[in-house]
C-alpha atoms as a PDB file:
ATOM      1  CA  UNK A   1       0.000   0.000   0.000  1.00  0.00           C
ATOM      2  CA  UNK A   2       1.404   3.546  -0.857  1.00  0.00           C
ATOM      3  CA  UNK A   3       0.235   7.076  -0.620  1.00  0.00           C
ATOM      4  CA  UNK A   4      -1.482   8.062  -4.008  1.00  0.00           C
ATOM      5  CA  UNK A   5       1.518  10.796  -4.402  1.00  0.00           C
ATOM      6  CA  UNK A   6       3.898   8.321  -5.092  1.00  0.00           C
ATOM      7  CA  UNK A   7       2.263   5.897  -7.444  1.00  0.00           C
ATOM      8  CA  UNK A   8       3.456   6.317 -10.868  1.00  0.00           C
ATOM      9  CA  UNK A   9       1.673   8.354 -13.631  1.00  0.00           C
ATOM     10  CA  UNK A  10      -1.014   5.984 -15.672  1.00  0.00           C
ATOM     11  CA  UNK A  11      -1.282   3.365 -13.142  1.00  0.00           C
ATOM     12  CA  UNK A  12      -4.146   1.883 -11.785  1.00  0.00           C
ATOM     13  CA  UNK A  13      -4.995   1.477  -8.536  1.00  0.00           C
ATOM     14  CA  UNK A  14      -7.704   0.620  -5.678  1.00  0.00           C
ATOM     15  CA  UNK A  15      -8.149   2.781  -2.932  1.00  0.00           C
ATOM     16  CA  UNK A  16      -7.257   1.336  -0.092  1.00  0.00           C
ATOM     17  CA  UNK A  17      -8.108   3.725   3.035  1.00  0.00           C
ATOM     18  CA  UNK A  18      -7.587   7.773   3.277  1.00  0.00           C
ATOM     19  CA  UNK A  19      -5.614   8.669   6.209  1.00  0.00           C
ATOM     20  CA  UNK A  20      -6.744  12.314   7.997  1.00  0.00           C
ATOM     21  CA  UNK A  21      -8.743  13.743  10.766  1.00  0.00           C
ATOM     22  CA  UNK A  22      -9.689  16.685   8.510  1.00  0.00           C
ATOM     23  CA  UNK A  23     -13.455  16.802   8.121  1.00  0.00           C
ATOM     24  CA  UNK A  24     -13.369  18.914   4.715  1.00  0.00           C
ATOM     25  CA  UNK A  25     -10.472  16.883   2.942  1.00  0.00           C
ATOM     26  CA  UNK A  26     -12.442  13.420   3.941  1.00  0.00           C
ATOM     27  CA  UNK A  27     -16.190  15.082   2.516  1.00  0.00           C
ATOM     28  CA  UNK A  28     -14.117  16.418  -0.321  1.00  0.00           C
ATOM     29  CA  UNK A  29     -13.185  12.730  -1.776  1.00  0.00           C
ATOM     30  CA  UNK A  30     -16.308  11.453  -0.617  1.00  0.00           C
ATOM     31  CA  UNK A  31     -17.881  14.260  -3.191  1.00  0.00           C
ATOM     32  CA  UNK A  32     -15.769  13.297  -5.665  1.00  0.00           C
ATOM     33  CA  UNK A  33     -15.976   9.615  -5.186  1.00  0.00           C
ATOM     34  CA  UNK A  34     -12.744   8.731  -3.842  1.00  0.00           C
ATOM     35  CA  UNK A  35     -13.479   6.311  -0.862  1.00  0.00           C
ATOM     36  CA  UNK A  36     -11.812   2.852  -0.172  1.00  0.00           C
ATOM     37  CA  UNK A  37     -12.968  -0.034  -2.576  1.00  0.00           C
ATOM     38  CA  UNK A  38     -13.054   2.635  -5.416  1.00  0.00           C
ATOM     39  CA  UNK A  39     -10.450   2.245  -8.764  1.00  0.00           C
ATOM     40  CA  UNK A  40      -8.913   5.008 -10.156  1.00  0.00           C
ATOM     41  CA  UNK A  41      -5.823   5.956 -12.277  1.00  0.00           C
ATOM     42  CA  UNK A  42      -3.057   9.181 -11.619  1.00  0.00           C
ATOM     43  CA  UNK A  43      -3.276  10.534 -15.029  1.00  0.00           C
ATOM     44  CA  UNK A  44      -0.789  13.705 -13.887  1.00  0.00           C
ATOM     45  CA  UNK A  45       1.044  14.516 -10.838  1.00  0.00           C
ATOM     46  CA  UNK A  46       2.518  18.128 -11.587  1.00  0.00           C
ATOM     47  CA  UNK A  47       1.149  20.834 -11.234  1.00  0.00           C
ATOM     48  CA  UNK A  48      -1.724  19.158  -9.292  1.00  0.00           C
ATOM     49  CA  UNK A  49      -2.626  15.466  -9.080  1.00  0.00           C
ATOM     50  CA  UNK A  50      -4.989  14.323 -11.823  1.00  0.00           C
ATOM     51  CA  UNK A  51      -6.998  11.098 -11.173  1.00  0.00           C
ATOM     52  CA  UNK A  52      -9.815   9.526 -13.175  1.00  0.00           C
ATOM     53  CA  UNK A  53     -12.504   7.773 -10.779  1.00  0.00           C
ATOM     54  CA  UNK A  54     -15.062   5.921 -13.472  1.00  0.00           C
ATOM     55  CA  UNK A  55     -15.746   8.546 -15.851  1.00  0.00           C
ATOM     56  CA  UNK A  56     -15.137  11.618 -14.012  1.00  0.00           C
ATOM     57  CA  UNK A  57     -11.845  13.553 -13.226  1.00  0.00           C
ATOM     58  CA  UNK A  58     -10.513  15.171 -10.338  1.00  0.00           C
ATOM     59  CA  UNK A  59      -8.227  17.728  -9.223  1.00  0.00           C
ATOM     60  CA  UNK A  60      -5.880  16.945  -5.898  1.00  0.00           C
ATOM     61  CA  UNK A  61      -3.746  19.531  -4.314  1.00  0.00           C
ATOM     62  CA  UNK A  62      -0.371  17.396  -2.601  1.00  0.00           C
ATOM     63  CA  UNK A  63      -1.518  17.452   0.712  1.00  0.00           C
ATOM     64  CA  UNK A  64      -5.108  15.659  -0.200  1.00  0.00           C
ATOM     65  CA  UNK A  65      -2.560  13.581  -2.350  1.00  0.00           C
ATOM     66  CA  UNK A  66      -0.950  12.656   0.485  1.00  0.00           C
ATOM     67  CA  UNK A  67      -3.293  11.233   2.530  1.00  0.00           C
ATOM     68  CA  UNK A  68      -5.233   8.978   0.137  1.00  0.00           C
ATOM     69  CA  UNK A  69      -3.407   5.543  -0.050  1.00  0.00           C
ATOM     70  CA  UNK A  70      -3.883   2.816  -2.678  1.00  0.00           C
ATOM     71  CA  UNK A  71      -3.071  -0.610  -3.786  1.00  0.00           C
ATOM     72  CA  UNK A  72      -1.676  -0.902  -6.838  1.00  0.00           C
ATOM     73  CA  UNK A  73      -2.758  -2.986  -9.292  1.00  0.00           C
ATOM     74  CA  UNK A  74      -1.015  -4.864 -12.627  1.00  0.00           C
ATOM     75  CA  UNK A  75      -0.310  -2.346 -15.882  1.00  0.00           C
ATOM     76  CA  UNK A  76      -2.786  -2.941 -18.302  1.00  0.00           C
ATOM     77  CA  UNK A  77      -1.945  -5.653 -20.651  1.00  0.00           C
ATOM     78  CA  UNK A  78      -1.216  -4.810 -24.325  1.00  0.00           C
ATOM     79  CA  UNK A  79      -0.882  -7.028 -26.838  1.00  0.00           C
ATOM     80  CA  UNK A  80       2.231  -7.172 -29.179  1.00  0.00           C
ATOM     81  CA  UNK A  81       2.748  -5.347 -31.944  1.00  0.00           C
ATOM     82  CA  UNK A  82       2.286  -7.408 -35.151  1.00  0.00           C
ATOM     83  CA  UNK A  83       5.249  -7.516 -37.288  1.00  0.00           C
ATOM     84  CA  UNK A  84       5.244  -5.220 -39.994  1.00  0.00           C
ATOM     85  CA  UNK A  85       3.850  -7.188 -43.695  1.00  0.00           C
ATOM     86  CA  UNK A  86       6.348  -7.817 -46.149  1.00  0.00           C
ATOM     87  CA  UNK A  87       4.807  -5.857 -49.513  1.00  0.00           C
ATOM     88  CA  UNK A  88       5.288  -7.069 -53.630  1.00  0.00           C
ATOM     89  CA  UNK A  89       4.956 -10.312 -54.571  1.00  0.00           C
ATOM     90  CA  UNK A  90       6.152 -13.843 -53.256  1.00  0.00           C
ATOM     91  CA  UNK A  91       8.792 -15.802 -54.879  1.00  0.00           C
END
């Protein structure tokens, strides 16, 4: 489990559990949908944290960055790149 300012740009993750005793930055992510169980992906860090959550976005100041910790979960799996087709005509 790490704190949702240090997981990599593009990841995916699960939220996990938001750690603060502020009342506005825990009905803040509740607004915006950001509560434990919930997936989302960092889709910018700089110069404010960018995550998608379903089809909305949200901005995230560092602090409220900070406190919001997730569980990582496995890249996205692309599939190869076919090899390029040989053009003209067979032998």
């Amino acid at each position: 489990m790490i704190s949702l300012a240090a997981l990599d740009v593009g990841m995916d993750a699960i939220v996990a559990e938001v750690k603060t005793e502020k009342e506005t930055i825990l009905q803040k992510l509740f607004a915006l949908g950001i509560v434990p169980g919930i997936s989302l992906i960092l889709e910018q860090r700089f110069p404010t944290y960018v995550v998608k959550v379903g089809r909305s976005r949200a901005a995230l100041d560092r602090e409220t960055a900070q406190t919001i910790f997730v569980r990582p979960q496995s890249p996205p799996t692309v599939p190869p790149k076919m090899p390029p087709s040989r053009s003209g005509s067979p032998r």
